[in-house]
C-alpha atoms as a PDB file:
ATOM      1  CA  UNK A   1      91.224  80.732  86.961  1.00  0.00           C
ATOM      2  CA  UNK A   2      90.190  77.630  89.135  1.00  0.00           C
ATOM      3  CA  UNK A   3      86.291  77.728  89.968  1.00  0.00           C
ATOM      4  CA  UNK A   4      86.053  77.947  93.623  1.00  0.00           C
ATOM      5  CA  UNK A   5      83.025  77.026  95.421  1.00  0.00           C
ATOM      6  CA  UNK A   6      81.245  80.179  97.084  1.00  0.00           C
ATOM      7  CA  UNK A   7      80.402  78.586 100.169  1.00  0.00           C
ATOM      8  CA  UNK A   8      81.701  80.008 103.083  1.00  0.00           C
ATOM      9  CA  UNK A   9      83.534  76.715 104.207  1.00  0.00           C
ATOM     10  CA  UNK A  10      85.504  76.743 100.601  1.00  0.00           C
ATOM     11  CA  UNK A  11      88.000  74.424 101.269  1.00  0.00           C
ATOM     12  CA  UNK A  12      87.047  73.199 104.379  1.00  0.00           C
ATOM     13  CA  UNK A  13      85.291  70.289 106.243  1.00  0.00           C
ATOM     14  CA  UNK A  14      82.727  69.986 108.720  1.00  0.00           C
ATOM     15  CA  UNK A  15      83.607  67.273 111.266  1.00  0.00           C
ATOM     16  CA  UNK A  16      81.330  64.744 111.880  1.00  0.00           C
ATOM     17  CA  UNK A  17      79.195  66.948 115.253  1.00  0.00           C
ATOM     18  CA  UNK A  18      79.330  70.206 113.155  1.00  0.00           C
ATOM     19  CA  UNK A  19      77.194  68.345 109.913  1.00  0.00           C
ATOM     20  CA  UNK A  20      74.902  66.682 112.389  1.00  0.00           C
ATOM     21  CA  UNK A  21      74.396  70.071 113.851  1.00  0.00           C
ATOM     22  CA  UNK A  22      74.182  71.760 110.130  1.00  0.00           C
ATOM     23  CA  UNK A  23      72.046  69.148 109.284  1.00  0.00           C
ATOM     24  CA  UNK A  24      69.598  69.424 112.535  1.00  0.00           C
ATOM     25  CA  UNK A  25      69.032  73.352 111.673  1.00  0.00           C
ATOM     26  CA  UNK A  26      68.771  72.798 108.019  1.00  0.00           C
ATOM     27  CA  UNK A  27      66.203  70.382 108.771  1.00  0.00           C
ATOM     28  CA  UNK A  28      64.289  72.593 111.242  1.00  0.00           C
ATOM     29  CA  UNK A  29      64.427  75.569 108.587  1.00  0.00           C
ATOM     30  CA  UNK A  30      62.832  73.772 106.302  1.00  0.00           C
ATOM     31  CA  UNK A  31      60.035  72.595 108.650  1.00  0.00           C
ATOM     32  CA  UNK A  32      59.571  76.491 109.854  1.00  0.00           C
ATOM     33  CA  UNK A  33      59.840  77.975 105.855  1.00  0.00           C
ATOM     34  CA  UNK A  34      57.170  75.019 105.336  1.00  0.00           C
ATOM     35  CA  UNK A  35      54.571  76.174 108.191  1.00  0.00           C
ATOM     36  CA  UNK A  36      54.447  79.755 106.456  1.00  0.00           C
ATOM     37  CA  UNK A  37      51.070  80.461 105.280  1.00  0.00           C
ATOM     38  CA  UNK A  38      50.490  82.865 102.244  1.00  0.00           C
ATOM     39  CA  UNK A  39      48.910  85.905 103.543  1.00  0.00           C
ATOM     40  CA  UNK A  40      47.479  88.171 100.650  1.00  0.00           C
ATOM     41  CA  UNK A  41      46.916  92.134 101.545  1.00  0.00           C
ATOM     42  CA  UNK A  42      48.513  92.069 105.024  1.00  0.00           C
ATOM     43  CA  UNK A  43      51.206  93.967 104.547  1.00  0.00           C
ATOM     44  CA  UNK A  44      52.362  94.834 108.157  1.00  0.00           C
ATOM     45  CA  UNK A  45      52.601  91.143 108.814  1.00  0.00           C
ATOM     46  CA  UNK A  46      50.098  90.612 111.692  1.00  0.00           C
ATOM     47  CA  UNK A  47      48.335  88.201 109.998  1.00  0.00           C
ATOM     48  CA  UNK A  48      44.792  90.009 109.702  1.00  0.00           C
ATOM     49  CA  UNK A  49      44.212  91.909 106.562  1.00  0.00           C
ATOM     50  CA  UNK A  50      42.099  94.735 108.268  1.00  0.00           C
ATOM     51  CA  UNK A  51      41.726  98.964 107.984  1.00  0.00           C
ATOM     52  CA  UNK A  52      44.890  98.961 109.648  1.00  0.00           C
ATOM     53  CA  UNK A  53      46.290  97.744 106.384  1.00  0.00           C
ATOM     54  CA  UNK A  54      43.981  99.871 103.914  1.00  0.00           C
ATOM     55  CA  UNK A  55      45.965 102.917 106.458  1.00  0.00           C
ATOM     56  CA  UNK A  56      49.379 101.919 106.027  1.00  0.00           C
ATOM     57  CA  UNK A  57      48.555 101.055 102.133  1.00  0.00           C
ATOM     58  CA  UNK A  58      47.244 104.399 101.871  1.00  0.00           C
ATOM     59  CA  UNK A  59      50.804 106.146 103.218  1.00  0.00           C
ATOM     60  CA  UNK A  60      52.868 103.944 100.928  1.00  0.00           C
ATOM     61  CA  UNK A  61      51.147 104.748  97.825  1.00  0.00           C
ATOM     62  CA  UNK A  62      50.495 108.631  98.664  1.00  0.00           C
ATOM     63  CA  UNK A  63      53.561 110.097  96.608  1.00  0.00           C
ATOM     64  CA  UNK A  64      53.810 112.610  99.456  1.00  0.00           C
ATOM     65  CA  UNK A  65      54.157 110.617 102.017  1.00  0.00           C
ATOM     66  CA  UNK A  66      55.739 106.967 101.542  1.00  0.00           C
ATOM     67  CA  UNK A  67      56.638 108.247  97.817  1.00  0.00           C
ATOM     68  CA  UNK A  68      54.486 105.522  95.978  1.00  0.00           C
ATOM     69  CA  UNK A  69      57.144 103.214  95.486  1.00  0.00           C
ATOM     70  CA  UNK A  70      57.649  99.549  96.109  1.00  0.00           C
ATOM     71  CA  UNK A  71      56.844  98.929  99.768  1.00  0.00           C
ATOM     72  CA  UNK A  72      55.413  96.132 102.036  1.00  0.00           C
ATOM     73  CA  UNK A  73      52.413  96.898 100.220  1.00  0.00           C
ATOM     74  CA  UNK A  74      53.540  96.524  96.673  1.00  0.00           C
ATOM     75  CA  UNK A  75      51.644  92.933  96.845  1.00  0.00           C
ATOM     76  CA  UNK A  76      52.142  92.160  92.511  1.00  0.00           C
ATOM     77  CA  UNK A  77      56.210  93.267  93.252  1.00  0.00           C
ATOM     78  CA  UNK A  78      55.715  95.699  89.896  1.00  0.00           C
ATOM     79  CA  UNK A  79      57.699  98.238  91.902  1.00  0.00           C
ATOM     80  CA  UNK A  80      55.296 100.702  93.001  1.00  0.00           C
ATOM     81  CA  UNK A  81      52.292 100.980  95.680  1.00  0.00           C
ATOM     82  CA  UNK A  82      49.199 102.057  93.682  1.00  0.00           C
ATOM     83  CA  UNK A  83      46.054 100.943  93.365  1.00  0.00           C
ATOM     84  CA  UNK A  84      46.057  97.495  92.296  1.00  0.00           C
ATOM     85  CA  UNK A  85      47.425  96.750  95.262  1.00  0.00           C
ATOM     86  CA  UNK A  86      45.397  98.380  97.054  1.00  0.00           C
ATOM     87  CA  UNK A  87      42.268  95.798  95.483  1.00  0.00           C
ATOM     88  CA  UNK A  88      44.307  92.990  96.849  1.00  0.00           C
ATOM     89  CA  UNK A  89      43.617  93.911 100.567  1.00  0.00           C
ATOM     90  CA  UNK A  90      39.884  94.860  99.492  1.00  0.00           C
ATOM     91  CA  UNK A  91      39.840  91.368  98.351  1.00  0.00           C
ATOM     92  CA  UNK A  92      40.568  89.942 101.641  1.00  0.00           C
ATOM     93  CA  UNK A  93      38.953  91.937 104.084  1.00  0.00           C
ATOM     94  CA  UNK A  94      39.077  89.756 107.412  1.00  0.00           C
ATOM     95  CA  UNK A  95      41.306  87.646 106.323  1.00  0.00           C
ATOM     96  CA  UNK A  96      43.162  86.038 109.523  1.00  0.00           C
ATOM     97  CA  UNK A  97      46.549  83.566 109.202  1.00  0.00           C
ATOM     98  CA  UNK A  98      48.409  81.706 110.744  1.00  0.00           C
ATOM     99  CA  UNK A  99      51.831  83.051 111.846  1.00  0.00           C
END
């Protein structure tokens, strides 16, 4: 079998206004992807690492509750919400980024 290419113009061509126009938002993705700014222990993404994170942690990793597996708090992505993540939002209490 032939390899094909995976794209979803396989075997197609952009015209000339359509690549300027892929090009333009590539361009301004990579500008916006750029601006993001690492925010360690803010898990709900408001870009303050607060008690309002230490709460949400707190229902993620109760096994009762959020069930203790990976979450939006599982910040060392080992698959479940326990403790050590938990030490990464004590480690950056007040913590405000940019978003």
């Amino acid at each position: 079998m032939e390899d094909q290419p995976a794209g979803l113009l396989a075997g197609n061509s952009l015209t000339a206004e359509q690549q300027a126009n892929y090009q333009s938002l590539r361009d301004q993705l990579t500008t916006l992807l750029a601006s993001n700014t690492p925010c360690p222990g803010d898990g709900n993404g408001d870009g303050r690492v607060d008690q309002t994170d230490l709460d949400e942690w707190a229902y993620w990793a109760d096994p009762n509750q959020g069930g203790g597996a990976s979450s939006w708090y599982d910040f060392n992505h080992d698959g479940i919400t326990d403790e050590a993540d938990k030490a990464i939002i004590e480690a950056n209490p007040g913590n405000g980024c940019r978003i």
